[in-house]
C-alpha atoms as a PDB file:
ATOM      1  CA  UNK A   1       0.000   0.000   0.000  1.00  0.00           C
ATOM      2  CA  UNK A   2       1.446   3.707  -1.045  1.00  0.00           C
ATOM      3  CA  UNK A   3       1.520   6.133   1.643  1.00  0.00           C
ATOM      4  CA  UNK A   4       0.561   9.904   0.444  1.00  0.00           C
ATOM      5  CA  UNK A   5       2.459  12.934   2.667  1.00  0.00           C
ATOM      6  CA  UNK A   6       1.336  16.064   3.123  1.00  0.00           C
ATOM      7  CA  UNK A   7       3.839  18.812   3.504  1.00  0.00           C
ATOM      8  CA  UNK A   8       3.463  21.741   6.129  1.00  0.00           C
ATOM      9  CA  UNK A   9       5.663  24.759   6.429  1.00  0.00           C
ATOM     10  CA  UNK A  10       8.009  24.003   9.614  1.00  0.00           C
ATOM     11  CA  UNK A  11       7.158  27.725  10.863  1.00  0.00           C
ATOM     12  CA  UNK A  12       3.199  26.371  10.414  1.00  0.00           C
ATOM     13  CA  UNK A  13       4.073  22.667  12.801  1.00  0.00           C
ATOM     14  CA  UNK A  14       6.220  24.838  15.279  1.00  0.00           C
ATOM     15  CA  UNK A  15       3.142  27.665  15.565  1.00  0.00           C
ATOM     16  CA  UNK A  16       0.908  24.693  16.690  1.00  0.00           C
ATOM     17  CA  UNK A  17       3.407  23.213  19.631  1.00  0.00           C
ATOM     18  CA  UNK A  18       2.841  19.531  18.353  1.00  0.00           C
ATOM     19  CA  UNK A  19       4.829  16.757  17.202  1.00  0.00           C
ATOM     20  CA  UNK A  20       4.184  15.674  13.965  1.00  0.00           C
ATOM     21  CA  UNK A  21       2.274  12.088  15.721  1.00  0.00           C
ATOM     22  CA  UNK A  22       0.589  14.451  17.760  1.00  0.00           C
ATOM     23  CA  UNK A  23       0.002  16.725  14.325  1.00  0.00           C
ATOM     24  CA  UNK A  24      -1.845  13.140  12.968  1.00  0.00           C
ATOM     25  CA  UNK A  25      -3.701  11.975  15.692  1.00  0.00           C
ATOM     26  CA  UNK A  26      -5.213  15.833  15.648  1.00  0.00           C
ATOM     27  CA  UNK A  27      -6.134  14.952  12.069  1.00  0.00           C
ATOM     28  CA  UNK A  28      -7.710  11.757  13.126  1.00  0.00           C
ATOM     29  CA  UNK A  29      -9.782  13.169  15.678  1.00  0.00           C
ATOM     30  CA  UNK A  30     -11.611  16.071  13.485  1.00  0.00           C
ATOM     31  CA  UNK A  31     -11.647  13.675  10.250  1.00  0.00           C
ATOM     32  CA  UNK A  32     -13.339  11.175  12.574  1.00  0.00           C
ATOM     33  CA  UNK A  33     -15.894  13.820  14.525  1.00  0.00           C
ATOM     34  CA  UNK A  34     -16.768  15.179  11.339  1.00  0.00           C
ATOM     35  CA  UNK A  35     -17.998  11.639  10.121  1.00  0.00           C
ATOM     36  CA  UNK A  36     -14.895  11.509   6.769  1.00  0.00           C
ATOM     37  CA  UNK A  37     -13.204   8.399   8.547  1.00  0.00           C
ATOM     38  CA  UNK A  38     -14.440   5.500  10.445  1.00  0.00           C
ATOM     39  CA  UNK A  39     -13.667   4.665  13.779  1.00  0.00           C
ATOM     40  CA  UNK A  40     -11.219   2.117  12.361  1.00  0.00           C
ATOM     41  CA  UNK A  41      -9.215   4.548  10.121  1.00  0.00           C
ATOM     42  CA  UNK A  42      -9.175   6.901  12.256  1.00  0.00           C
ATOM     43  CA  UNK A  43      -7.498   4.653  14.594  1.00  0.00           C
ATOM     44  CA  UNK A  44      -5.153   3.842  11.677  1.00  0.00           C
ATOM     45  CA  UNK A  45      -4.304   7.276  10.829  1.00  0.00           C
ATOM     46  CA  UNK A  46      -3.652   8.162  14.701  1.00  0.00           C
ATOM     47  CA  UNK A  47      -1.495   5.296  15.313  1.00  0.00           C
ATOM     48  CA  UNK A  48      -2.862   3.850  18.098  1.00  0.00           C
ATOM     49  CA  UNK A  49      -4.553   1.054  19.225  1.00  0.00           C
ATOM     50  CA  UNK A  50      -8.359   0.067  19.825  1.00  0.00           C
ATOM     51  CA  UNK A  51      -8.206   0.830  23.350  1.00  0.00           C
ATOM     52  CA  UNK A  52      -5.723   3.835  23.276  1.00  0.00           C
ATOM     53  CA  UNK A  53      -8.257   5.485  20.583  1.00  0.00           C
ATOM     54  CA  UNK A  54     -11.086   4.834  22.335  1.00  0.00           C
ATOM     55  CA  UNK A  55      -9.682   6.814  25.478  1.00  0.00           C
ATOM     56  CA  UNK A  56      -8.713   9.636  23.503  1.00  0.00           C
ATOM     57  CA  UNK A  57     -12.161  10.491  22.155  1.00  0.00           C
ATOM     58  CA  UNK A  58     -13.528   9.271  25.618  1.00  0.00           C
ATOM     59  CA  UNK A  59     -11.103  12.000  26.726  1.00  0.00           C
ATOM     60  CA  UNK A  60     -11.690  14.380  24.309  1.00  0.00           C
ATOM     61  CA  UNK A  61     -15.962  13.346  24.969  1.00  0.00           C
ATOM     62  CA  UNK A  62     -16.254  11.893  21.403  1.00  0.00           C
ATOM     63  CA  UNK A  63     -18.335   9.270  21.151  1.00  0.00           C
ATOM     64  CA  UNK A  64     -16.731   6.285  19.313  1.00  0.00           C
ATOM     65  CA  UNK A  65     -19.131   4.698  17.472  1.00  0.00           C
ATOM     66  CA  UNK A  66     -17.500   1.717  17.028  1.00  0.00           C
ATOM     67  CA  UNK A  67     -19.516  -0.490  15.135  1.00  0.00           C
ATOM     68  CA  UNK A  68     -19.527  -4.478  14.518  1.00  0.00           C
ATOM     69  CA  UNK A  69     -18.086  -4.406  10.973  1.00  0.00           C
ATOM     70  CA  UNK A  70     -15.292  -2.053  12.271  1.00  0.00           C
ATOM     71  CA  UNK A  71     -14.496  -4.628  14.751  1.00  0.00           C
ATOM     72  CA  UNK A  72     -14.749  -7.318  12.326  1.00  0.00           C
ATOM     73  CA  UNK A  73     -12.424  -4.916  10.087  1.00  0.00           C
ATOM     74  CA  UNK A  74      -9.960  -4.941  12.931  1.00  0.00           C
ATOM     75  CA  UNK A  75     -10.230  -8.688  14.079  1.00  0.00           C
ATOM     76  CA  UNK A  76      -9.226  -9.468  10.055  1.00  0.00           C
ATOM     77  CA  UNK A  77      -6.465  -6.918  10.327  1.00  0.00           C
ATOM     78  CA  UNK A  78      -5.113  -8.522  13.447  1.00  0.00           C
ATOM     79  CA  UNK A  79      -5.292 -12.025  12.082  1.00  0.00           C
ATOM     80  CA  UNK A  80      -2.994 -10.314   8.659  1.00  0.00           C
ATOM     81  CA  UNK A  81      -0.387  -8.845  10.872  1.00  0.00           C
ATOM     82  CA  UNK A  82      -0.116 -12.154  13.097  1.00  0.00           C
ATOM     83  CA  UNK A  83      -0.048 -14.422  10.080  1.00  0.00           C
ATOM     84  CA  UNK A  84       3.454 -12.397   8.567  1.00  0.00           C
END
């Protein structure tokens, strides 16, 4: 799978105090909120696990929404990564 990269003016990361995973998991939060990605690519694009996500928007009070085929999604995704 490719990976696509944004680029962002170093003056623009520094003005916002974050790191750059910090920079994505921001990202991940409003794409998610805002209904664009699913709980599950959200995840994905925050780098972080289920449970890790799922305190964050608890955190944040975001609702995760998690639904069965996202957890099936997941589960399938877990098997792939233990199988290599």
């Amino acid at each position: 799978m490719g990976m696509a990269q944004i680029e962002i003016p170093q003056h623009l990361v520094q003005a916002t105090r974050l790191t750059i995973p910090e920079l994505r998991r921001e990202l991940a939060i409003a794409l998610f909120q805002q209904g664009r990605l699913s709980f599950g690519k959200a995840r994905e694009m925050a780098d972080m696990d289920i449970w890790a996500f799922q305190q964050l928007l608890g955190s944040r009070g975001i609702s995760p929404h998690y639904d069965l085929a996202e957890y099936e999604a997941d589960l399938q995704t877990i098997r792939e990564i233990g199988e290599k």
